[in-house]
PDB file of N, CA and C in Angstrom:
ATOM      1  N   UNK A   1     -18.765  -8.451  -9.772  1.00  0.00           N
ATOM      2  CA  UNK A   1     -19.029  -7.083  -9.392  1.00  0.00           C
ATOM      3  C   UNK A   1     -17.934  -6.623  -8.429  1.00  0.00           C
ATOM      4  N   UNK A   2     -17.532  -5.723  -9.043  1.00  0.00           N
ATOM      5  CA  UNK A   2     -16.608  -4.845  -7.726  1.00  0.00           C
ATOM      6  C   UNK A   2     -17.365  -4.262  -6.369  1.00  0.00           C
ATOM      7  N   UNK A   3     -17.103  -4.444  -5.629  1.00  0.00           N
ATOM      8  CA  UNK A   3     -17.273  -3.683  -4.189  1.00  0.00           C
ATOM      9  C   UNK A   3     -16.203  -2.856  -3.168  1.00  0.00           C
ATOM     10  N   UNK A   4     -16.905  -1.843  -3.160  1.00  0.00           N
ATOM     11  CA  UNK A   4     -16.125  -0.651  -2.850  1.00  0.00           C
ATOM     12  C   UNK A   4     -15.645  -0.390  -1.386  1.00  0.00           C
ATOM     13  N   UNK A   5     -15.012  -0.989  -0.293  1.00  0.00           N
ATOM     14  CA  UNK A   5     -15.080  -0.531   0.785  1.00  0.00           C
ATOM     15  C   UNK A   5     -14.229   0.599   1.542  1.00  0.00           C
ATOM     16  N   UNK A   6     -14.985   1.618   2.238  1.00  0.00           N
ATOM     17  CA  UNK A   6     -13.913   2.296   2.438  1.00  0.00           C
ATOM     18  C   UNK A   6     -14.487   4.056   2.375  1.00  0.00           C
ATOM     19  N   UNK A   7     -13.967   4.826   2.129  1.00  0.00           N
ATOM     20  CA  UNK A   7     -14.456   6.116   1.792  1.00  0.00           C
ATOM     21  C   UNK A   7     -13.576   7.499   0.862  1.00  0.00           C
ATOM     22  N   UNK A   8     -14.067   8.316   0.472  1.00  0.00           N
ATOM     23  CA  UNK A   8     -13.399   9.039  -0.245  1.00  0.00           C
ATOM     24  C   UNK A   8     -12.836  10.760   0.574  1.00  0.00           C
ATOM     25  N   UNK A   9     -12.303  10.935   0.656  1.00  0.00           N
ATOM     26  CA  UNK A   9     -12.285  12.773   1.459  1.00  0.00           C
ATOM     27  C   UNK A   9     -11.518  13.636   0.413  1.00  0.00           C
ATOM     28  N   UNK A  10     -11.075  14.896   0.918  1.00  0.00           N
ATOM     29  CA  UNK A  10     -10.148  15.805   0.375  1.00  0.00           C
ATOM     30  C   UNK A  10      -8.901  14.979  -0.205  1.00  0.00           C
ATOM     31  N   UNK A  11      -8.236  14.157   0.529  1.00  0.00           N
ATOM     32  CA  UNK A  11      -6.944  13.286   0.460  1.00  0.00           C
ATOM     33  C   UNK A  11      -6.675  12.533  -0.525  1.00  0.00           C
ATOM     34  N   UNK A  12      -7.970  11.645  -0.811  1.00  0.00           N
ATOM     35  CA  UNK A  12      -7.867  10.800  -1.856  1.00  0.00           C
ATOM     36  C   UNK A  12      -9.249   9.710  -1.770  1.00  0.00           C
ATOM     37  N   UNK A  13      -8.753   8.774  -2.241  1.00  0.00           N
ATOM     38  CA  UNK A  13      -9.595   7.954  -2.060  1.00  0.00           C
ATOM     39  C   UNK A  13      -8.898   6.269  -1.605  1.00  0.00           C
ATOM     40  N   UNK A  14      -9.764   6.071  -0.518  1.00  0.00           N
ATOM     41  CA  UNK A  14      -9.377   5.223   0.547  1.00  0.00           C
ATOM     42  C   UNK A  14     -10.174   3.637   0.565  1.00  0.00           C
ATOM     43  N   UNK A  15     -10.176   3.117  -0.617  1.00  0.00           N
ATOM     44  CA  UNK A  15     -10.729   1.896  -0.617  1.00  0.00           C
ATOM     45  C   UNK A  15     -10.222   0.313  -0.720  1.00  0.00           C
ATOM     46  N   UNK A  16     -10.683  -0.650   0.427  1.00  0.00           N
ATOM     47  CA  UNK A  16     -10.350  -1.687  -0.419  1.00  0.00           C
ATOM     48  C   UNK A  16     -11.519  -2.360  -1.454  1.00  0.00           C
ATOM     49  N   UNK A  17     -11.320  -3.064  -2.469  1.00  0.00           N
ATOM     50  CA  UNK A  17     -11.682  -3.446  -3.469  1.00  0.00           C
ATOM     51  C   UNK A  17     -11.778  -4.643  -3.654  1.00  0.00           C
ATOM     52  N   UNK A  18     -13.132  -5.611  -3.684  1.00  0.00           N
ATOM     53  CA  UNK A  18     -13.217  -6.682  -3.879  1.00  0.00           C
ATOM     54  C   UNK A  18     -14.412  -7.017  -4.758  1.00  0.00           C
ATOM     55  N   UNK A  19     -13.212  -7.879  -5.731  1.00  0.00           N
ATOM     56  CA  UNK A  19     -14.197  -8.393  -6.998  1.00  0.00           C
ATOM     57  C   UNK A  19     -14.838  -9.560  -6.195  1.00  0.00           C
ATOM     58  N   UNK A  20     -16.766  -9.589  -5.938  1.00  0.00           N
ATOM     59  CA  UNK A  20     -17.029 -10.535  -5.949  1.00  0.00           C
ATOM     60  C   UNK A  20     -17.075 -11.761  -6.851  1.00  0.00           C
ATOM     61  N   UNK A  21     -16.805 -11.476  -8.187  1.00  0.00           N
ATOM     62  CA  UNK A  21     -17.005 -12.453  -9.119  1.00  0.00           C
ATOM     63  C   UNK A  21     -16.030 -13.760  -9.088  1.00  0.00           C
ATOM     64  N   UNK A  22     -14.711 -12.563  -8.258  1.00  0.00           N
ATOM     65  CA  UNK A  22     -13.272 -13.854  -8.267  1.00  0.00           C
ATOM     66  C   UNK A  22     -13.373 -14.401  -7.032  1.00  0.00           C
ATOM     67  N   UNK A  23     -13.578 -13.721  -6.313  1.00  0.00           N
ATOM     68  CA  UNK A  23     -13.757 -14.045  -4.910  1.00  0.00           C
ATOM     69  C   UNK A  23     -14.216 -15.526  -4.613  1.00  0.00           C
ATOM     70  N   UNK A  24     -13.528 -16.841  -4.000  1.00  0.00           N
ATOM     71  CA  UNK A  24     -14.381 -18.158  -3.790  1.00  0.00           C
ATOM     72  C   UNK A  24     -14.603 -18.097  -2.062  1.00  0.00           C
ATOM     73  N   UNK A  25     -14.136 -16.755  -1.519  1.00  0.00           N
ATOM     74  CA  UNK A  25     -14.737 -17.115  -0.158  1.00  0.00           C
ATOM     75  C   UNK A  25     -14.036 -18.103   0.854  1.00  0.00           C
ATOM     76  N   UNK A  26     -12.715 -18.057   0.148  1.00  0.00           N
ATOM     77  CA  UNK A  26     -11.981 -19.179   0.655  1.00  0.00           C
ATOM     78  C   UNK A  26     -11.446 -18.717   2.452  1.00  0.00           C
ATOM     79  N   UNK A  27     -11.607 -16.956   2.700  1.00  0.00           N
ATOM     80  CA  UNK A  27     -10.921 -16.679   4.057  1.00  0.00           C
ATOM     81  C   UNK A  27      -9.786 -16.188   4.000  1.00  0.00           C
ATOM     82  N   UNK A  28      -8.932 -16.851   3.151  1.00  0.00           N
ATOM     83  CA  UNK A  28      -7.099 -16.628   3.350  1.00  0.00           C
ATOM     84  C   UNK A  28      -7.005 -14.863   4.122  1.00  0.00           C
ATOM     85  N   UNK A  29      -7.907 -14.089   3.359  1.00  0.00           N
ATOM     86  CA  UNK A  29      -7.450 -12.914   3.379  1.00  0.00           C
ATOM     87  C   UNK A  29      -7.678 -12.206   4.852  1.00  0.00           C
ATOM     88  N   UNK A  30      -9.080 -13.186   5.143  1.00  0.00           N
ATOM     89  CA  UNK A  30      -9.705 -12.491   6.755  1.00  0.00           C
ATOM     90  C   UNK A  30      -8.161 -13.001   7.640  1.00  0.00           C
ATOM     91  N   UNK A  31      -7.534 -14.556   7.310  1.00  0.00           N
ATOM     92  CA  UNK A  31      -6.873 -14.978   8.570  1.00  0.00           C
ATOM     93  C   UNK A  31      -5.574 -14.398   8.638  1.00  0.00           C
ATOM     94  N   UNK A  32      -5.010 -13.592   7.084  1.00  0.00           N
ATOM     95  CA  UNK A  32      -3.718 -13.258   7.293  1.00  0.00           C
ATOM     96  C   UNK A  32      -3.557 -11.636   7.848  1.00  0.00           C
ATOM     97  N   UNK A  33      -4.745 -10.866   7.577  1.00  0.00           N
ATOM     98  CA  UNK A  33      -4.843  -9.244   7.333  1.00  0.00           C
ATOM     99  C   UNK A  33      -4.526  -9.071   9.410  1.00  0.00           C
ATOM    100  N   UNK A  34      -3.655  -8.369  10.024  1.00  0.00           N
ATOM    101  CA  UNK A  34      -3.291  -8.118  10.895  1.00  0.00           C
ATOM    102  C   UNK A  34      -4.422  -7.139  11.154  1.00  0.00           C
ATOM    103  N   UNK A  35      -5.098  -6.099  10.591  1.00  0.00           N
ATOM    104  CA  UNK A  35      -6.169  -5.079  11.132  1.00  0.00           C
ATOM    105  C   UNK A  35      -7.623  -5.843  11.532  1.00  0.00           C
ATOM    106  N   UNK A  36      -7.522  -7.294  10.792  1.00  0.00           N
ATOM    107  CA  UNK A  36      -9.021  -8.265  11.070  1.00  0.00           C
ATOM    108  C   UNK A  36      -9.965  -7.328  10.634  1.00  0.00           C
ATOM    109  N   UNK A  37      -9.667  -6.855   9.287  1.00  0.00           N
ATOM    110  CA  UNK A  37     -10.885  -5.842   8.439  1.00  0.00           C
ATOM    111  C   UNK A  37     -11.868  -6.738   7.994  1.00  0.00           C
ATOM    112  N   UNK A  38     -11.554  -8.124   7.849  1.00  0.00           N
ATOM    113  CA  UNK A  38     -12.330  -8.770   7.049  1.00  0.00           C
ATOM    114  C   UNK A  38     -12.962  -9.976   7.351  1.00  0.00           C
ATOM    115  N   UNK A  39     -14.209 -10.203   6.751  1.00  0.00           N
ATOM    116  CA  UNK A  39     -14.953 -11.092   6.977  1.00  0.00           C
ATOM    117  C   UNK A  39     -15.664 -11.732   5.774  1.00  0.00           C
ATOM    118  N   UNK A  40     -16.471 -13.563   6.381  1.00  0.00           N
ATOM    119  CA  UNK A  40     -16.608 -13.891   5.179  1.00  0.00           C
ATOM    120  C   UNK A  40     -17.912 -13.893   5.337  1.00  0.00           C
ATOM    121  N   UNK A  41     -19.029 -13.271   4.410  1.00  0.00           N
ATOM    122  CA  UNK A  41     -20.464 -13.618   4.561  1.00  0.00           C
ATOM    123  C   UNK A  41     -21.401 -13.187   3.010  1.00  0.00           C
ATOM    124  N   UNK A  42     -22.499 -13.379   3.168  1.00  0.00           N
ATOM    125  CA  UNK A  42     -23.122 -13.140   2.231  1.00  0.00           C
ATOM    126  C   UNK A  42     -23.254 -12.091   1.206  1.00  0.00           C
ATOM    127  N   UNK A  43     -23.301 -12.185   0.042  1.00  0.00           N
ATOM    128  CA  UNK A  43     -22.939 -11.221  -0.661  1.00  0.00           C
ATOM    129  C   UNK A  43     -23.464 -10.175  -1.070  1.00  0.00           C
ATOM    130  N   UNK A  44     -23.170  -9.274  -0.361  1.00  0.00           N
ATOM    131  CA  UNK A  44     -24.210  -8.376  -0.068  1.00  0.00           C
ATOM    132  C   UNK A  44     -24.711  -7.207  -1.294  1.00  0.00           C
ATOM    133  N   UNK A  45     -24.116  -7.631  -2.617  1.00  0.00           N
ATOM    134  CA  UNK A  45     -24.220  -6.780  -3.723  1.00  0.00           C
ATOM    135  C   UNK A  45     -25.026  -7.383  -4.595  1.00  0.00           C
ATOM    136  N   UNK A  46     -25.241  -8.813  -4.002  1.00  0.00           N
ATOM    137  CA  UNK A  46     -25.982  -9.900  -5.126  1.00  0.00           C
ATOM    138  C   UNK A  46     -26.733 -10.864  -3.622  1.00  0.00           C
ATOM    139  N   UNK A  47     -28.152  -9.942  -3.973  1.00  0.00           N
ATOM    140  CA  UNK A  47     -29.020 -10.880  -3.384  1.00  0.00           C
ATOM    141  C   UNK A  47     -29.217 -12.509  -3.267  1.00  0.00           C
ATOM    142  N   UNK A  48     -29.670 -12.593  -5.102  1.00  0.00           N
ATOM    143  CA  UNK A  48     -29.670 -13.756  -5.284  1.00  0.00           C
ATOM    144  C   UNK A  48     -28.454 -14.926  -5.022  1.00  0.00           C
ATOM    145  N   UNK A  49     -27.096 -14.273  -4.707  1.00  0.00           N
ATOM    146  CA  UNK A  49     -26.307 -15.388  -4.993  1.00  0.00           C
ATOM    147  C   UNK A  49     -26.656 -15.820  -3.659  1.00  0.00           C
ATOM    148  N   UNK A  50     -25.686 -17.721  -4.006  1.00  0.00           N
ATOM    149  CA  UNK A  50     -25.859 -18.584  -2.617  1.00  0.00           C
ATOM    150  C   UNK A  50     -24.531 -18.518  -2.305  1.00  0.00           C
ATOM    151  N   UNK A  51     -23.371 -17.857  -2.488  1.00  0.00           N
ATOM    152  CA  UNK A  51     -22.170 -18.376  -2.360  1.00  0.00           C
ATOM    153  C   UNK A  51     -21.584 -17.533  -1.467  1.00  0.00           C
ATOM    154  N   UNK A  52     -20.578 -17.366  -0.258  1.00  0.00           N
ATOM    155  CA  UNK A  52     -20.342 -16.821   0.280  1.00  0.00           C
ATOM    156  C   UNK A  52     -19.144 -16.044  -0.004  1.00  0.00           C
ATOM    157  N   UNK A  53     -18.618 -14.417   0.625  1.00  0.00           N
ATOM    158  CA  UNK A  53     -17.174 -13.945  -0.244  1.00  0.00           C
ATOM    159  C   UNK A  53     -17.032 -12.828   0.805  1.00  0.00           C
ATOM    160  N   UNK A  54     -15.895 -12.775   0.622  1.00  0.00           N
ATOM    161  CA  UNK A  54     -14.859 -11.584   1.688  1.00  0.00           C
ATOM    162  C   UNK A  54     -15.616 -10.325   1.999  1.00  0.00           C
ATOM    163  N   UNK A  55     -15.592  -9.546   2.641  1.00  0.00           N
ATOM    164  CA  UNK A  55     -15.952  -8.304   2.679  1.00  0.00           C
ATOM    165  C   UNK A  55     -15.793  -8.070   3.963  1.00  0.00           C
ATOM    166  N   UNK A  56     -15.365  -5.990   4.266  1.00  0.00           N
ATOM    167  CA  UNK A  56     -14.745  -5.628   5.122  1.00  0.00           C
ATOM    168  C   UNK A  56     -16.042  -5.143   5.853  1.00  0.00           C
ATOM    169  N   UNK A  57     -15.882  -5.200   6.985  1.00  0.00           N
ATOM    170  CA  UNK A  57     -16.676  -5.698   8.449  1.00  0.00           C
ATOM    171  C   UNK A  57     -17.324  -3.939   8.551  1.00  0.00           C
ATOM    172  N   UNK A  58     -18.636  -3.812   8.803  1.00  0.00           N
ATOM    173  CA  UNK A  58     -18.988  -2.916   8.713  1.00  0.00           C
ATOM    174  C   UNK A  58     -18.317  -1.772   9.729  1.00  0.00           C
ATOM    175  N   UNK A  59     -17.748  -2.173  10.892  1.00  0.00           N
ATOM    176  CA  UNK A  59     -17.484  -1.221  11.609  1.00  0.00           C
ATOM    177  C   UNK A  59     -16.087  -0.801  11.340  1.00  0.00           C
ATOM    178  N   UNK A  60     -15.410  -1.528   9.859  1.00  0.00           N
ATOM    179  CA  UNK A  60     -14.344  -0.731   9.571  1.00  0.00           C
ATOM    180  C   UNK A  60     -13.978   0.076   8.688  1.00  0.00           C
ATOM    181  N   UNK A  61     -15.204   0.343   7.567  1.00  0.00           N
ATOM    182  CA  UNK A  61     -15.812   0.747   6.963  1.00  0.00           C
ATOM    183  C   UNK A  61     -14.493   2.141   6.311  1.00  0.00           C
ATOM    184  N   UNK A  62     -15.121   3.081   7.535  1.00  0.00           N
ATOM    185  CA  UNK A  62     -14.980   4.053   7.531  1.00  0.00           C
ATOM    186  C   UNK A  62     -13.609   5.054   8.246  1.00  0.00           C
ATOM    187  N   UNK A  63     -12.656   3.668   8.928  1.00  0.00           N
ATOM    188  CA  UNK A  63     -11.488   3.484   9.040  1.00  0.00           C
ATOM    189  C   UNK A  63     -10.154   2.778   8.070  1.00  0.00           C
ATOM    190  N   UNK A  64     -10.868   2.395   7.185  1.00  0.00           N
ATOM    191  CA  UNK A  64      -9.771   2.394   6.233  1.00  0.00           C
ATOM    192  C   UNK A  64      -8.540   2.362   6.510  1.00  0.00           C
ATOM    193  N   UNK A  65      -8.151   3.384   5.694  1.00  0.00           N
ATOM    194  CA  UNK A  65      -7.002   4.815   5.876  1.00  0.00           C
ATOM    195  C   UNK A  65      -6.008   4.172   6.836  1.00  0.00           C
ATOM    196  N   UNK A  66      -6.741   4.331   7.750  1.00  0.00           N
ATOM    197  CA  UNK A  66      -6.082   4.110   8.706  1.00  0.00           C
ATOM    198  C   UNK A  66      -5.282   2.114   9.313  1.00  0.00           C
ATOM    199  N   UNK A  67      -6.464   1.859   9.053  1.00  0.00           N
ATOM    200  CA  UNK A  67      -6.534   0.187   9.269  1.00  0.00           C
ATOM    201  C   UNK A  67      -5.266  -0.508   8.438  1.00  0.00           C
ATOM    202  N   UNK A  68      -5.832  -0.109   7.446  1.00  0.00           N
ATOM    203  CA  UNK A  68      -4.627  -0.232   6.419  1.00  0.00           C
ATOM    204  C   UNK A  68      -3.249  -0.163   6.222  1.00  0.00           C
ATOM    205  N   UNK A  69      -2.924   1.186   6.782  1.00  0.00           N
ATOM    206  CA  UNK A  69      -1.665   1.874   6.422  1.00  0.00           C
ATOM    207  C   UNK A  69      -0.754   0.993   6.738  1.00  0.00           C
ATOM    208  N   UNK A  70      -0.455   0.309   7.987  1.00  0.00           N
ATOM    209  CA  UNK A  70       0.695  -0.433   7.724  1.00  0.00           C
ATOM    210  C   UNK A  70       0.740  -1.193   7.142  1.00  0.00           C
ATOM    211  N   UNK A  71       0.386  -1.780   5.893  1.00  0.00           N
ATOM    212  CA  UNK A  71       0.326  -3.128   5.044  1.00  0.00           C
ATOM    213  C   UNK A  71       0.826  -2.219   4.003  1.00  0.00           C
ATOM    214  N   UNK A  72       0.238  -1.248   3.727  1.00  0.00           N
ATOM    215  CA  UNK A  72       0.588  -0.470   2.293  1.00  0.00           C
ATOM    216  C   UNK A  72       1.700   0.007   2.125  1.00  0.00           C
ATOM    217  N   UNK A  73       2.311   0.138   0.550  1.00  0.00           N
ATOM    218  CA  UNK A  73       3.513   0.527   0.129  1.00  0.00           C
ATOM    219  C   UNK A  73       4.131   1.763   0.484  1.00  0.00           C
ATOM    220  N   UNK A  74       5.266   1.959   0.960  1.00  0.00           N
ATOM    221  CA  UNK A  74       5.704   2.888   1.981  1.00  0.00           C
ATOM    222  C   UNK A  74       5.871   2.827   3.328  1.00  0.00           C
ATOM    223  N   UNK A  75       5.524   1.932   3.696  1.00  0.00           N
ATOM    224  CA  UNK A  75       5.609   1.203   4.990  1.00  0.00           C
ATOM    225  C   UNK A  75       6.749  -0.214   4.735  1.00  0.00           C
ATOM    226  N   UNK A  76       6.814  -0.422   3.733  1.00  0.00           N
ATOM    227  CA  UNK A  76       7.468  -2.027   3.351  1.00  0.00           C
ATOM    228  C   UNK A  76       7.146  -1.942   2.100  1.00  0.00           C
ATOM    229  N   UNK A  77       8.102  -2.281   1.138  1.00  0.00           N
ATOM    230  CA  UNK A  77       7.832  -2.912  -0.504  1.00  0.00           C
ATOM    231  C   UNK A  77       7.383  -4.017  -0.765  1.00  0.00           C
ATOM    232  N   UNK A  78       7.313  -4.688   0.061  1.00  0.00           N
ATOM    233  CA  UNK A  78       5.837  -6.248   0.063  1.00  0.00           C
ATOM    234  C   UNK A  78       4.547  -5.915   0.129  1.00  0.00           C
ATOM    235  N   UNK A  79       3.727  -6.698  -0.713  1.00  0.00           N
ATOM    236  CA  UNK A  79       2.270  -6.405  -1.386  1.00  0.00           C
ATOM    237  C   UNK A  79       2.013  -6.091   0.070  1.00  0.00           C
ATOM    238  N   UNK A  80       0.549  -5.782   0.156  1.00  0.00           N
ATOM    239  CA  UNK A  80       0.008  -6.240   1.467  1.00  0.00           C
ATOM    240  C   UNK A  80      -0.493  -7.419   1.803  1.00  0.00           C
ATOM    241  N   UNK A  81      -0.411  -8.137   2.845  1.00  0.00           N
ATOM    242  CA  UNK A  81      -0.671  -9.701   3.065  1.00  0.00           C
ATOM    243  C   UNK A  81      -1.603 -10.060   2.214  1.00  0.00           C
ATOM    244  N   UNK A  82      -2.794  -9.532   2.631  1.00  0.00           N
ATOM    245  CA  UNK A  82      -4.489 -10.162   1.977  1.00  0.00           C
ATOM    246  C   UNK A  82      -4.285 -10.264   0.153  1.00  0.00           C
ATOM    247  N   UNK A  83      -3.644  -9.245  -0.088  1.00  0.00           N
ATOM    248  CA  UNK A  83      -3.499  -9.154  -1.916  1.00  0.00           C
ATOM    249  C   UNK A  83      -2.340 -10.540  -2.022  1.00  0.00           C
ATOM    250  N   UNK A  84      -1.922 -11.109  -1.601  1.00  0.00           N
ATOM    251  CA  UNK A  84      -1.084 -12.360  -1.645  1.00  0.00           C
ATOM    252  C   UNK A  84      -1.524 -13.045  -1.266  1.00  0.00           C
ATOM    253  N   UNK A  85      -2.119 -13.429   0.005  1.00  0.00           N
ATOM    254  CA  UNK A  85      -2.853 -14.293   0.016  1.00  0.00           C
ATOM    255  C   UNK A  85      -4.547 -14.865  -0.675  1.00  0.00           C
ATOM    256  N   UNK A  86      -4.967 -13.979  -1.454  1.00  0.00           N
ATOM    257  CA  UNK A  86      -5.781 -13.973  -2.450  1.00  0.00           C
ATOM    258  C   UNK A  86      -5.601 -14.508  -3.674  1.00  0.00           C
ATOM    259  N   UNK A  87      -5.371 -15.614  -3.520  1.00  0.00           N
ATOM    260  CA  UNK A  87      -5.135 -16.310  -4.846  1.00  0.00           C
ATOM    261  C   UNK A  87      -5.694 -15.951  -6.131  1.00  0.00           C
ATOM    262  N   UNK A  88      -7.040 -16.209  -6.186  1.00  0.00           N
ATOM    263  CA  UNK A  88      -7.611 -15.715  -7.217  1.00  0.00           C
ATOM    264  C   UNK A  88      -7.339 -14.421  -7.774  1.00  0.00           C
ATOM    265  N   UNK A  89      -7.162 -13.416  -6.859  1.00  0.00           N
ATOM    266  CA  UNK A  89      -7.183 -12.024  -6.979  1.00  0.00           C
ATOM    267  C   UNK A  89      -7.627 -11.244  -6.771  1.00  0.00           C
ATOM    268  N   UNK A  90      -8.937 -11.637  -6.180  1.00  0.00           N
ATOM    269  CA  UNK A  90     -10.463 -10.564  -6.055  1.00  0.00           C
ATOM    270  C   UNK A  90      -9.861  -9.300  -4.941  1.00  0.00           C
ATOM    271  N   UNK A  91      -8.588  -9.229  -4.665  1.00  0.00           N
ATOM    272  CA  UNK A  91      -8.829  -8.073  -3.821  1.00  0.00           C
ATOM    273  C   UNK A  91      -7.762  -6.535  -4.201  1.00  0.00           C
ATOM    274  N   UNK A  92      -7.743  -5.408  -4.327  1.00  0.00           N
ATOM    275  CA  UNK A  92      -7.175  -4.734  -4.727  1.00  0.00           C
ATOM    276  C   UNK A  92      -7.298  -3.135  -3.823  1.00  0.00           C
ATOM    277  N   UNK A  93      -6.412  -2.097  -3.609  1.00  0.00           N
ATOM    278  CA  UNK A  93      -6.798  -0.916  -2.693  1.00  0.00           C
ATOM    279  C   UNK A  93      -6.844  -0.135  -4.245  1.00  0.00           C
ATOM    280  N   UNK A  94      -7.402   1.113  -3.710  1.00  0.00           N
ATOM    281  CA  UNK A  94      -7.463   2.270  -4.447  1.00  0.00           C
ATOM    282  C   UNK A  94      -6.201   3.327  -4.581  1.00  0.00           C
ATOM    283  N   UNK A  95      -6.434   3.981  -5.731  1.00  0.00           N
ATOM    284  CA  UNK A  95      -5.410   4.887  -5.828  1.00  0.00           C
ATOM    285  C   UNK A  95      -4.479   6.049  -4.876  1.00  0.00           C
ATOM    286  N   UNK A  96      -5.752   6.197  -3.987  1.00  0.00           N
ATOM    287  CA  UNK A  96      -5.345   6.680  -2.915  1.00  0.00           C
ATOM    288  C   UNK A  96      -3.945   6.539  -2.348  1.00  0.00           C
ATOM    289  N   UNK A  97      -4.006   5.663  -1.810  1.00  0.00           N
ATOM    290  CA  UNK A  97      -2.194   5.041  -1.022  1.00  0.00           C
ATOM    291  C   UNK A  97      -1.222   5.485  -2.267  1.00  0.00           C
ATOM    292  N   UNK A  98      -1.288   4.853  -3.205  1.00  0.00           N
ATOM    293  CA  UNK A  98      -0.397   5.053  -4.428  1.00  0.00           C
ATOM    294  C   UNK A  98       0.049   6.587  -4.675  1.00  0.00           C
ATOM    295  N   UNK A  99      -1.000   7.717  -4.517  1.00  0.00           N
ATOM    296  CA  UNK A  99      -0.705   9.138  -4.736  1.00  0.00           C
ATOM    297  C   UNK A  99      -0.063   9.289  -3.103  1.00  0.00           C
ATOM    298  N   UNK A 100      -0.348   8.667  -2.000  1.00  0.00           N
ATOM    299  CA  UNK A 100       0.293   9.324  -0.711  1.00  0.00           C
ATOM    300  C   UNK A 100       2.000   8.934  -0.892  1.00  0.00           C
ATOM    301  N   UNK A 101       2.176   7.346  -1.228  1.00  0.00           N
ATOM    302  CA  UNK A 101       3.548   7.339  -1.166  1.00  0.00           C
ATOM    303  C   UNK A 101       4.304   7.757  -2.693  1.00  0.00           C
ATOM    304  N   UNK A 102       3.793   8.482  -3.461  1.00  0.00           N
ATOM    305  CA  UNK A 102       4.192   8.640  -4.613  1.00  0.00           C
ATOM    306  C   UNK A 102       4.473   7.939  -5.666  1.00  0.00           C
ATOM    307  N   UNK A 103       3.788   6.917  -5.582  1.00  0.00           N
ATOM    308  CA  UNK A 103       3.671   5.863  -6.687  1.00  0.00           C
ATOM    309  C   UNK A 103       3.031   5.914  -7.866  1.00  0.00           C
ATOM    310  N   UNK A 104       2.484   7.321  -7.985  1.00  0.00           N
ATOM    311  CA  UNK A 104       1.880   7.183  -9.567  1.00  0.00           C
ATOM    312  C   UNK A 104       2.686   8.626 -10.136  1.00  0.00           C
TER     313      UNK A 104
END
């Protein structure tokens, strides 16, 4: 399941994106991300599961945008840390950033 964090306004849309399905909860992404958006705990889209997986910390929710920006393209042509250090892959931003620095 995808999980949406983040919010939408006039601007665009401001999310990071994490597939719980890829997700093993391994951390990499909480210890490398310089904003410390992220955390590892229960999965909060799937009751039933027992397995633990990334997700951005409620009180950053709604800072995004902002949290973000220096990792994202236009700031530097290197991914942003957490999307590299995510092996599997489970993590991805929204279109948003992409329409600010003109990437689509």
């Amino acid at each position: 399941m995808e999980a949406f964090y983040g919010f939408k306004d006039g601007s665009g849309d401001w999310f990071v994106i994490l597939d719980t399905d890829k997700c093993d909860g391994c951390g990499q992404c909480a210890e490398v991300c310089p904003a410390n958006i992220f955390e590892i705990g229960e999965d909060e889209y799937d009751p039933f599961s027992e397995e633990t997986v990334a997700k951005v910390k409620d009180e950053e929710r709604k800072k995004i945008r902002y949290s973000c920006a220096p990792c994202q393209p236009g700031y530097g042509e290197t991914p942003p840390p957490c999307l590299t250090a995510c092996e599997p892959g489970a993590i991805s931003h929204s279109e948003g950033w992409k329409v600010l620095y003109g990437r689509i």
